[in-house]
Every structure is written in structure tokens, then in C-alpha cells.
PDB file of N, CA and C in Angstrom:
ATOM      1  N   UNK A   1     106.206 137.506 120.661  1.00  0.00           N
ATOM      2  CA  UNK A   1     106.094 136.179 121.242  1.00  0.00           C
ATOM      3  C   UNK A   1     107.501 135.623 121.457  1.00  0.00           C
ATOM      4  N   UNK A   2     107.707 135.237 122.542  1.00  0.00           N
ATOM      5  CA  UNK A   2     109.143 134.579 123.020  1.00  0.00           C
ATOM      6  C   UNK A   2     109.018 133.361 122.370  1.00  0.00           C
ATOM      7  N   UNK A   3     110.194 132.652 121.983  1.00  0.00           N
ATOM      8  CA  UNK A   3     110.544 131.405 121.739  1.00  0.00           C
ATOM      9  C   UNK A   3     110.145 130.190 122.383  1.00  0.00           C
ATOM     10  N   UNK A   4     109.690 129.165 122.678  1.00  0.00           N
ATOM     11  CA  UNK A   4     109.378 128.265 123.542  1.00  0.00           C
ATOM     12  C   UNK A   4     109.981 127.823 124.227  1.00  0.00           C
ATOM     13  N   UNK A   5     111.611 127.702 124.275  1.00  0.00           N
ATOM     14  CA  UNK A   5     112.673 127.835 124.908  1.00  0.00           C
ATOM     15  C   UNK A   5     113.798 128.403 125.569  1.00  0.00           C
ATOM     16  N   UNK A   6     112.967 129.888 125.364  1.00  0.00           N
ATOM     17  CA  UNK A   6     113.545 131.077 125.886  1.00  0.00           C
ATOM     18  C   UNK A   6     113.473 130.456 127.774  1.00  0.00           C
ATOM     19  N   UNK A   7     113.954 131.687 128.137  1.00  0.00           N
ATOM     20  CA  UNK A   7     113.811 131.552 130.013  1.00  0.00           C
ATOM     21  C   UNK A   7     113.167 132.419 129.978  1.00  0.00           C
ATOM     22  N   UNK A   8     112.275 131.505 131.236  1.00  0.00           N
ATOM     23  CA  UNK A   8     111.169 132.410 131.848  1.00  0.00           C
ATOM     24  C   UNK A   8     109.803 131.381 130.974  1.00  0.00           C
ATOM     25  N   UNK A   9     109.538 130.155 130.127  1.00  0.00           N
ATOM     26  CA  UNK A   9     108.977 129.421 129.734  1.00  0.00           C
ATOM     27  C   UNK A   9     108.363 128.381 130.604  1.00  0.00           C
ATOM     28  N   UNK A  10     107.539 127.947 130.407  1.00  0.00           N
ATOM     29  CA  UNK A  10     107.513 126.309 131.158  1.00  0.00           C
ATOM     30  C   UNK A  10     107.394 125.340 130.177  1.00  0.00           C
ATOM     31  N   UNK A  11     108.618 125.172 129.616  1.00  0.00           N
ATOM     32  CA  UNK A  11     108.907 124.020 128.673  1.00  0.00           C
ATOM     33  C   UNK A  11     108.053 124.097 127.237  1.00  0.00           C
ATOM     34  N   UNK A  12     108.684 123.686 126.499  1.00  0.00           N
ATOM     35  CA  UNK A  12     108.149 123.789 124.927  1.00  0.00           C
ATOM     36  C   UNK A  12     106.547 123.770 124.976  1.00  0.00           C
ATOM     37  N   UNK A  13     106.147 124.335 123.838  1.00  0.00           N
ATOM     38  CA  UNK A  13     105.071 124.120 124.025  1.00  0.00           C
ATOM     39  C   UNK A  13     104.110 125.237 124.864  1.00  0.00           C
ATOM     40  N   UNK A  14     104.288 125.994 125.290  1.00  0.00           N
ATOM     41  CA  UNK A  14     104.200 126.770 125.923  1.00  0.00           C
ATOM     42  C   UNK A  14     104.988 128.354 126.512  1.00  0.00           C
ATOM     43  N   UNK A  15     104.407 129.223 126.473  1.00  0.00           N
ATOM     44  CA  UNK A  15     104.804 130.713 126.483  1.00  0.00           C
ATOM     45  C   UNK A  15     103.737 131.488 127.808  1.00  0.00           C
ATOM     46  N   UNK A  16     104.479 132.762 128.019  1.00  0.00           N
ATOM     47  CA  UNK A  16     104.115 133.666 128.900  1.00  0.00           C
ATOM     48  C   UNK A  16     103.194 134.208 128.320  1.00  0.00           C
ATOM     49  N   UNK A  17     101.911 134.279 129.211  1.00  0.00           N
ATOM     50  CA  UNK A  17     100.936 135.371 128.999  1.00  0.00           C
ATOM     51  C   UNK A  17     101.236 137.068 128.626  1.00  0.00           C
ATOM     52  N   UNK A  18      99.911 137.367 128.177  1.00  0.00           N
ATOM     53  CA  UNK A  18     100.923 138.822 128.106  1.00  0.00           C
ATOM     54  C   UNK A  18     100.902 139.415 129.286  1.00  0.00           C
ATOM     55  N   UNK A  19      99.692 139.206 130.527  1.00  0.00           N
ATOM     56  CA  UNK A  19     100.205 140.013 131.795  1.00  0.00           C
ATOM     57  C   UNK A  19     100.517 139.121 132.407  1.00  0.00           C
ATOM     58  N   UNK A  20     102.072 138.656 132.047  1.00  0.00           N
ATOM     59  CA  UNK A  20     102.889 138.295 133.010  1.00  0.00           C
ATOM     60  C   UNK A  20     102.219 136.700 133.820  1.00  0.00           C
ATOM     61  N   UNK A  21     101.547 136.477 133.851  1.00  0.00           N
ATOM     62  CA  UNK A  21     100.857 135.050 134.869  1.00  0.00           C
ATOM     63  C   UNK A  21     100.817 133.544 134.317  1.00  0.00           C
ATOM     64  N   UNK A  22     101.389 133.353 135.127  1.00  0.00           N
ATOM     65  CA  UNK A  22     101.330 131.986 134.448  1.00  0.00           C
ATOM     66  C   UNK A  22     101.984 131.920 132.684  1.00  0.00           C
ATOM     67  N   UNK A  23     101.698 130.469 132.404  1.00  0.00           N
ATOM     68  CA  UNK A  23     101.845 129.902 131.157  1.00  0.00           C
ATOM     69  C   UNK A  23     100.222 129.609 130.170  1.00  0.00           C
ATOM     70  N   UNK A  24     100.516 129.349 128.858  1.00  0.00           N
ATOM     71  CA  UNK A  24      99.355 129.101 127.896  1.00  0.00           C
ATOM     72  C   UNK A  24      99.876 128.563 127.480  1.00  0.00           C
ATOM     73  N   UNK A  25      99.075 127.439 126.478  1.00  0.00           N
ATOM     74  CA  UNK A  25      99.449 126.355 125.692  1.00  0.00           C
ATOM     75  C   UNK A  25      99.556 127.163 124.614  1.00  0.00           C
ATOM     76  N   UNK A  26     100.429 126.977 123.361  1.00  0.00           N
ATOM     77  CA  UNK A  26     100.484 127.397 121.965  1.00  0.00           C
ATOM     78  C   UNK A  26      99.783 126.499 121.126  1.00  0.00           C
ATOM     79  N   UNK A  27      98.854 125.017 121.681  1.00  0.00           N
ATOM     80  CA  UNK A  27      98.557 124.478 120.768  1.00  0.00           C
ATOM     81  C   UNK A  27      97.094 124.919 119.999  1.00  0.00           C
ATOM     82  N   UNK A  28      96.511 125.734 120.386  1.00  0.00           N
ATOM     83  CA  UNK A  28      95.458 126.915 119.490  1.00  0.00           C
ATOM     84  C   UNK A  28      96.035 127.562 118.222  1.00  0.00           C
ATOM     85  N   UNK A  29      97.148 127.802 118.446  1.00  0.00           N
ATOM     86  CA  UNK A  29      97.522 128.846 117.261  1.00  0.00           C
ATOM     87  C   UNK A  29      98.491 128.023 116.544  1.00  0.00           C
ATOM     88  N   UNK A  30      99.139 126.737 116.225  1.00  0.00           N
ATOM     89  CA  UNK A  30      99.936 126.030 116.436  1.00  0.00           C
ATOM     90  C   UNK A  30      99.417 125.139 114.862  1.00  0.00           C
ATOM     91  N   UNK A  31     100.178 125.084 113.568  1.00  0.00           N
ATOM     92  CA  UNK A  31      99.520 124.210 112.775  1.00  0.00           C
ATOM     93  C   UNK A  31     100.562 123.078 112.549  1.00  0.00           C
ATOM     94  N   UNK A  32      99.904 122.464 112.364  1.00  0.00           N
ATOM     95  CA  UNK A  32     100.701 120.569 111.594  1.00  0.00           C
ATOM     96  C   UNK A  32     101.256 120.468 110.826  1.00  0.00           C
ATOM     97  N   UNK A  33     102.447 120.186 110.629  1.00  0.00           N
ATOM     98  CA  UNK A  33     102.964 120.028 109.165  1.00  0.00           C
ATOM     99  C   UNK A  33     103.593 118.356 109.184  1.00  0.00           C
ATOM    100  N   UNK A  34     103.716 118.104 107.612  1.00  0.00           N
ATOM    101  CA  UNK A  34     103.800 116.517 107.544  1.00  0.00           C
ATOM    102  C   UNK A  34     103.509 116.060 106.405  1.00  0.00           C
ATOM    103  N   UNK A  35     103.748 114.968 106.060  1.00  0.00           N
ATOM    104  CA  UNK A  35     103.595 114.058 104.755  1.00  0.00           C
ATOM    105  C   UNK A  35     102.024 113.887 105.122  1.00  0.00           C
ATOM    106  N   UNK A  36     101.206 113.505 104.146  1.00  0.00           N
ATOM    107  CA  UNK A  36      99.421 112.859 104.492  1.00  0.00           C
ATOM    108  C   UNK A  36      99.678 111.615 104.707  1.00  0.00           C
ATOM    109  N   UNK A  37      99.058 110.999 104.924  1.00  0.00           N
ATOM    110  CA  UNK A  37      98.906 109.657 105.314  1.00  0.00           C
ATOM    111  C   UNK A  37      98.878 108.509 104.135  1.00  0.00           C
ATOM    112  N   UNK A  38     100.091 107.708 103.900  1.00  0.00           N
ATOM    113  CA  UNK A  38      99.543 107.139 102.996  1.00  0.00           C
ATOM    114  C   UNK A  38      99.528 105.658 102.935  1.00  0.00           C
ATOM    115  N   UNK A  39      98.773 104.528 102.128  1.00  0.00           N
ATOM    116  CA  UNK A  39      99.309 103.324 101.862  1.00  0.00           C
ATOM    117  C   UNK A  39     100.595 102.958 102.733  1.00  0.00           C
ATOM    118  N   UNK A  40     100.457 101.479 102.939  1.00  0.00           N
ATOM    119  CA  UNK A  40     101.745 100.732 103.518  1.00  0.00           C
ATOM    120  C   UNK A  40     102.406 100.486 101.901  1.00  0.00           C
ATOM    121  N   UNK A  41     103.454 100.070 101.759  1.00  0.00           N
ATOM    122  CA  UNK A  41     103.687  98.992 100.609  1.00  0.00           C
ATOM    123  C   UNK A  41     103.218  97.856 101.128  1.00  0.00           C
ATOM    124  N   UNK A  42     103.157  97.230  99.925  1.00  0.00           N
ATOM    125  CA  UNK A  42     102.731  96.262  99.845  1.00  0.00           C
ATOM    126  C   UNK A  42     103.554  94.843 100.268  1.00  0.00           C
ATOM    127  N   UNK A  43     103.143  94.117 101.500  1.00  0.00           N
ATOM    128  CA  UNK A  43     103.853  92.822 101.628  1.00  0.00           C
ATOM    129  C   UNK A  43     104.843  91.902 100.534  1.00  0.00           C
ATOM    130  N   UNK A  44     105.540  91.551 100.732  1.00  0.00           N
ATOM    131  CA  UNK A  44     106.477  90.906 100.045  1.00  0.00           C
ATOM    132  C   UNK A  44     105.472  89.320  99.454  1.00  0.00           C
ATOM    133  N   UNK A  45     106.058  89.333  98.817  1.00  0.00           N
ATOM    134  CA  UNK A  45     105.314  87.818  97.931  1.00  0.00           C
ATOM    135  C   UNK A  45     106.034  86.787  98.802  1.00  0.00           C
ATOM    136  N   UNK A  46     104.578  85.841  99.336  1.00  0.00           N
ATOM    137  CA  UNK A  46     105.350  84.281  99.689  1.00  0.00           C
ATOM    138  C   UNK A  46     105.118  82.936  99.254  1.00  0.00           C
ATOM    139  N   UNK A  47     105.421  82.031  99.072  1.00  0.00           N
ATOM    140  CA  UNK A  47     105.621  80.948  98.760  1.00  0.00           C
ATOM    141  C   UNK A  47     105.469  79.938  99.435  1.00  0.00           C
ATOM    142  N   UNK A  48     105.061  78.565  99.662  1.00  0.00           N
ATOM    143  CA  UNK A  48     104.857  77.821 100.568  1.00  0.00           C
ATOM    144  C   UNK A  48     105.747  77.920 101.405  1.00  0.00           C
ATOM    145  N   UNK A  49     105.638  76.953 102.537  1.00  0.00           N
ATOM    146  CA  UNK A  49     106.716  76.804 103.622  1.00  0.00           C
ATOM    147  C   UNK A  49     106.951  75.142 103.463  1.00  0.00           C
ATOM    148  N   UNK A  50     108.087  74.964 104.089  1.00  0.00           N
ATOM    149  CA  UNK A  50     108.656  73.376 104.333  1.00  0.00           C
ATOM    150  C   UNK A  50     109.013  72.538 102.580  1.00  0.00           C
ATOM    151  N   UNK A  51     109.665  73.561 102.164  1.00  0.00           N
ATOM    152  CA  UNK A  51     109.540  73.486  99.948  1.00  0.00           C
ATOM    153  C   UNK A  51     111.041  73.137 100.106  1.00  0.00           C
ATOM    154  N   UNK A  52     111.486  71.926  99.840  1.00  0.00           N
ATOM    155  CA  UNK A  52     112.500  71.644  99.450  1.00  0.00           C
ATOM    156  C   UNK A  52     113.671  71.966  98.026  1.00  0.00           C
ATOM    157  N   UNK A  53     114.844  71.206  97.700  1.00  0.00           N
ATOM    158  CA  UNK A  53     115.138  71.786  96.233  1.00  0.00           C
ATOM    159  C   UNK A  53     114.696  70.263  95.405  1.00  0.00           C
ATOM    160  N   UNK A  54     114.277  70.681  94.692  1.00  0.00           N
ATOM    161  CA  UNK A  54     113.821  69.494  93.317  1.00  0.00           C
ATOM    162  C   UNK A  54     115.214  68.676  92.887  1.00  0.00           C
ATOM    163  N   UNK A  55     116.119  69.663  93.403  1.00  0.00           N
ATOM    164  CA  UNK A  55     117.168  68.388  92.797  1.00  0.00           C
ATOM    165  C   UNK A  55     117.432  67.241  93.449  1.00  0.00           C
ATOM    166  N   UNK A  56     117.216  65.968  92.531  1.00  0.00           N
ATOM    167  CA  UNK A  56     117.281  64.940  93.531  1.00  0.00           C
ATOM    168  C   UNK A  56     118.651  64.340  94.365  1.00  0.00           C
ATOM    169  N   UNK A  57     118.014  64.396  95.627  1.00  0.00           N
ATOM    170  CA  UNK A  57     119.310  63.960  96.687  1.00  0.00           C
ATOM    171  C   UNK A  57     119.368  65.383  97.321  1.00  0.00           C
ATOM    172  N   UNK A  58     119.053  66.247  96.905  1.00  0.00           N
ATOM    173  CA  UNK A  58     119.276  67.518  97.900  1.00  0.00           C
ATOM    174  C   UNK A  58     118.219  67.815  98.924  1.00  0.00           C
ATOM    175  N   UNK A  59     118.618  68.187  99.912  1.00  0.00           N
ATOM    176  CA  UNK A  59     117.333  68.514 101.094  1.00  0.00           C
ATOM    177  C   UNK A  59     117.322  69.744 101.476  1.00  0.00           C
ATOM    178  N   UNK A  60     117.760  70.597 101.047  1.00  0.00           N
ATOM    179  CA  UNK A  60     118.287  72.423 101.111  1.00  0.00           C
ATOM    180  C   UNK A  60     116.684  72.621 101.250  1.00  0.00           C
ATOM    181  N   UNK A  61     116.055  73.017 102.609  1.00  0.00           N
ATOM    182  CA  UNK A  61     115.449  73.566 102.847  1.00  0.00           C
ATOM    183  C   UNK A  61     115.044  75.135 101.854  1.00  0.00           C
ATOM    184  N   UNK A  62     114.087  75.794 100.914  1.00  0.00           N
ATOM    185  CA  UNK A  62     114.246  76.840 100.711  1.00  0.00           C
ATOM    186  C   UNK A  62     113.004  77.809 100.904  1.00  0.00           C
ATOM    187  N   UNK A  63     113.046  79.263 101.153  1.00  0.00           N
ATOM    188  CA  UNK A  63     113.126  80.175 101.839  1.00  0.00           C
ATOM    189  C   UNK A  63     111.326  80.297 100.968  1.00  0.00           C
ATOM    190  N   UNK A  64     110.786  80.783 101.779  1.00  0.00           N
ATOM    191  CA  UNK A  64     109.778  81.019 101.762  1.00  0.00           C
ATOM    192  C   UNK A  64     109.480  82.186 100.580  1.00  0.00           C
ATOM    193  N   UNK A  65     110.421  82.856 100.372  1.00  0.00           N
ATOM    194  CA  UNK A  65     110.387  84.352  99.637  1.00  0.00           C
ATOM    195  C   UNK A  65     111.487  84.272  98.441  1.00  0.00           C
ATOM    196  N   UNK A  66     111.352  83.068  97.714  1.00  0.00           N
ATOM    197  CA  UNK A  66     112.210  81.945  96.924  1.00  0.00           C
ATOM    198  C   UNK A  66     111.066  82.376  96.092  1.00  0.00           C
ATOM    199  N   UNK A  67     111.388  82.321  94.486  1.00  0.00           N
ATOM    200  CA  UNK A  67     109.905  82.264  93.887  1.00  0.00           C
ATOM    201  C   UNK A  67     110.922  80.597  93.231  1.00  0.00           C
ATOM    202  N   UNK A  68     111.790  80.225  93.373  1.00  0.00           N
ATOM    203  CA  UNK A  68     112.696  78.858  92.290  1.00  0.00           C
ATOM    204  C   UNK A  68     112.075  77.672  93.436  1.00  0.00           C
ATOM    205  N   UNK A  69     112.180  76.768  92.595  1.00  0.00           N
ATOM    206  CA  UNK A  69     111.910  75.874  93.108  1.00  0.00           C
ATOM    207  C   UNK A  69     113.583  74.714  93.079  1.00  0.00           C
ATOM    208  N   UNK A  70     114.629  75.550  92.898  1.00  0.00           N
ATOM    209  CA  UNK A  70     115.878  74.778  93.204  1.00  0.00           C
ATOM    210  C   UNK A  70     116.060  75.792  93.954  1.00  0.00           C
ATOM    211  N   UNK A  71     117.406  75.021  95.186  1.00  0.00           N
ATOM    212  CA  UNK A  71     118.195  75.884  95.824  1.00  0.00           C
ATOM    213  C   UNK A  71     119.345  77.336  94.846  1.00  0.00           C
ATOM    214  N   UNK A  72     120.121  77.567  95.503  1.00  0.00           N
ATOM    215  CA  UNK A  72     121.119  78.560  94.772  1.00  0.00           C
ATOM    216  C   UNK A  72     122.223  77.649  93.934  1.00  0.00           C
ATOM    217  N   UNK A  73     122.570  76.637  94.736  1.00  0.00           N
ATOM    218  CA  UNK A  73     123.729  75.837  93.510  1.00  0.00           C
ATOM    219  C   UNK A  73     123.110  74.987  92.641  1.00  0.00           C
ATOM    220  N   UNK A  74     121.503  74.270  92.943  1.00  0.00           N
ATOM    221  CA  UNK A  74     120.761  73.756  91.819  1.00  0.00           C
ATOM    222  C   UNK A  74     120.583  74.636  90.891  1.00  0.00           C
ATOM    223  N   UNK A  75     120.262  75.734  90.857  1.00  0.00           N
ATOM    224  CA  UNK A  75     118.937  76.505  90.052  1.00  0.00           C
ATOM    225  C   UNK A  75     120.371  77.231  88.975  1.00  0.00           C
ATOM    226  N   UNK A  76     119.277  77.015  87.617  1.00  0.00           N
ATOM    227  CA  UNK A  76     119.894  77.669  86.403  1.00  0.00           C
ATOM    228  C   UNK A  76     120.589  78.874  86.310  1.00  0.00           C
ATOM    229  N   UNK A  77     121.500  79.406  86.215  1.00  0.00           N
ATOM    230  CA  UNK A  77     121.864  80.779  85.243  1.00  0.00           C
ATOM    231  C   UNK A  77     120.627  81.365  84.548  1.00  0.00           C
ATOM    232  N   UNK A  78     119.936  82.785  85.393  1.00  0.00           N
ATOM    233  CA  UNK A  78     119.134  83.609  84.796  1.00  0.00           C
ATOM    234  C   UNK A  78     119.715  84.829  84.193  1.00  0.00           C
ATOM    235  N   UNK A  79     118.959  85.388  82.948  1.00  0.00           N
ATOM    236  CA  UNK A  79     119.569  86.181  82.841  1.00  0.00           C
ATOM    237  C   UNK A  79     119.601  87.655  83.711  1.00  0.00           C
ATOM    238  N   UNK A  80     120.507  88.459  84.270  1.00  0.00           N
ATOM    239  CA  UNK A  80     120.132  89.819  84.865  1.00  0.00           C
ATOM    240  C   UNK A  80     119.393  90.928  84.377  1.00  0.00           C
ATOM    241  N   UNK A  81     118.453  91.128  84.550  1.00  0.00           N
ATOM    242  CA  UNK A  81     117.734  92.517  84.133  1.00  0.00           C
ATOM    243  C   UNK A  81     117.991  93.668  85.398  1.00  0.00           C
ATOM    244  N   UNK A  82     119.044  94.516  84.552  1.00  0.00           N
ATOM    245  CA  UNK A  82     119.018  95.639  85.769  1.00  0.00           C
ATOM    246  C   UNK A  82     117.688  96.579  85.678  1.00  0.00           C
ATOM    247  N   UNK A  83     117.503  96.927  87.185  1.00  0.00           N
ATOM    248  CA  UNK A  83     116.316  97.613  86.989  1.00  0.00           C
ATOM    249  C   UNK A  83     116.814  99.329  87.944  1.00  0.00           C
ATOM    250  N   UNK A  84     116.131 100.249  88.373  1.00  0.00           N
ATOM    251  CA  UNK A  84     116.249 101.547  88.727  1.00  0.00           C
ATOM    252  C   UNK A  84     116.481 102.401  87.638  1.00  0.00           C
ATOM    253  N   UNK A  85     116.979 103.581  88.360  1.00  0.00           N
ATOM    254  CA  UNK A  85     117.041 104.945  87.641  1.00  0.00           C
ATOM    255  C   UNK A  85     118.412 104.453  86.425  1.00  0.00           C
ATOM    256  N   UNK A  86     118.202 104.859  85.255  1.00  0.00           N
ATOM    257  CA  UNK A  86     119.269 104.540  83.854  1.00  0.00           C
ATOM    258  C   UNK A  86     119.856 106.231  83.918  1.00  0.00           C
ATOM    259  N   UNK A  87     121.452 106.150  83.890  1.00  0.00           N
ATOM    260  CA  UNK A  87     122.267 107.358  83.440  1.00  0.00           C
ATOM    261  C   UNK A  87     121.360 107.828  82.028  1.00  0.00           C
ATOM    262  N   UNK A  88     121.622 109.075  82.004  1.00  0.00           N
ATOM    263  CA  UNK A  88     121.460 110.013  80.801  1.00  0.00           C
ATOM    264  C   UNK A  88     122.695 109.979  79.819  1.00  0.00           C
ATOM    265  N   UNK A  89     122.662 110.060  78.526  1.00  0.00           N
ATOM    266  CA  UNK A  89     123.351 109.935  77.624  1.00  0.00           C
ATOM    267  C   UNK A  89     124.788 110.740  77.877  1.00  0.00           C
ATOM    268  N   UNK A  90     124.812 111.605  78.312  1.00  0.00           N
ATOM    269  CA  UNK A  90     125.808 112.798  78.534  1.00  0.00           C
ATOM    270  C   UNK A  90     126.329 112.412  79.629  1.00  0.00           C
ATOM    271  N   UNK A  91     125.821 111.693  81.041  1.00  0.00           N
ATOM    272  CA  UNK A  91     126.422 110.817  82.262  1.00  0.00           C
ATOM    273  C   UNK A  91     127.188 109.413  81.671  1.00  0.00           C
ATOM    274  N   UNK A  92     126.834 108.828  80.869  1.00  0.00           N
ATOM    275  CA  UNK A  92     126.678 107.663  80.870  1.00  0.00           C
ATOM    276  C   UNK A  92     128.417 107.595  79.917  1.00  0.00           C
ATOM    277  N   UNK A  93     128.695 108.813  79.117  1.00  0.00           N
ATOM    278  CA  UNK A  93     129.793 108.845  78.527  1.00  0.00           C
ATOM    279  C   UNK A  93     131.117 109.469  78.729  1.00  0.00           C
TER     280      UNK A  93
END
């Protein structure tokens, strides 16, 4: 079987008969390969719309995908929790 891009083809996908005539589709003999089908993730979490910051006198519009109810220069010092993959003991030193 020639390549699908050999000469003497009619474009991918297709190869020479064996007597010589014309073209055949390869998609008979031809299998699928691929990930299965899966789940979307899941939408992002939202929050009302038109949510101002609680601090009073401020009007900082905030973001829909905000879970605080202050803006960034109102809102407290949280603490950081790093999250992902953690080095191994032998990386990490």
C-alpha cells in the first residue's frame, strides 16, 4: 500500500486501486484514535453582579468571580495556602 501522499494519489485519504483505476477511499480499513469523550470542567463559581465594596465611602465595583465582599485594598490579609504538586524530600533539599 502506497502512502497517501505518495504521487500518483488523489490527496490524503485515499490510494490506488490495485488494477491501476482510479482512486478508493481508505476510510473502510482506517481506525480512530483519540482521547474518549469526556466531562467539560466545571464552570467557575459566581457571585452576584452590581456588589459593591462594604467599605464605607468606597464604590469599587467588584467582580463577579470575587467570593470577598471588600475590594483588594479593603479586604483583610488571608493567609496563603499553596496548593499543586509538593517536591519530594530528596528535590526539596
Amino acid at each position: 500500500m502506497r502512502h497517501p501522499f505518495e504521487e500518483g494519489t488523489e490527496g490524503p485519504g485515499a490510494r490506488i486501486r490495485p488494477d491501476g483505476k482510479g482512486c478508493e477511499s481508505r476510510m473502510s480499513d482506517d481506525r480512530f484514535r483519540g482521547a474518549s469523550v469526556r466531562n467539560l470542567p466545571r464552570p467557575n463559581k459566581t457571585y452576584g453582579s452590581g456588589r459593591v465594596c462594604a467599605e464605607p465611602g468606597c464604590e469599587t465595583k467588584l467582580s463577579i468571580y470575587s467570593k470577598w465582599k471588600y475590594c483588594w485594598q479593603h479586604e483583610p490579609v488571608h493567609s496563603y495556602v499553596p496548593r499543586g504538586k509538593r517536591k519530594s524530600r530528596s528535590e526539596a533539599a
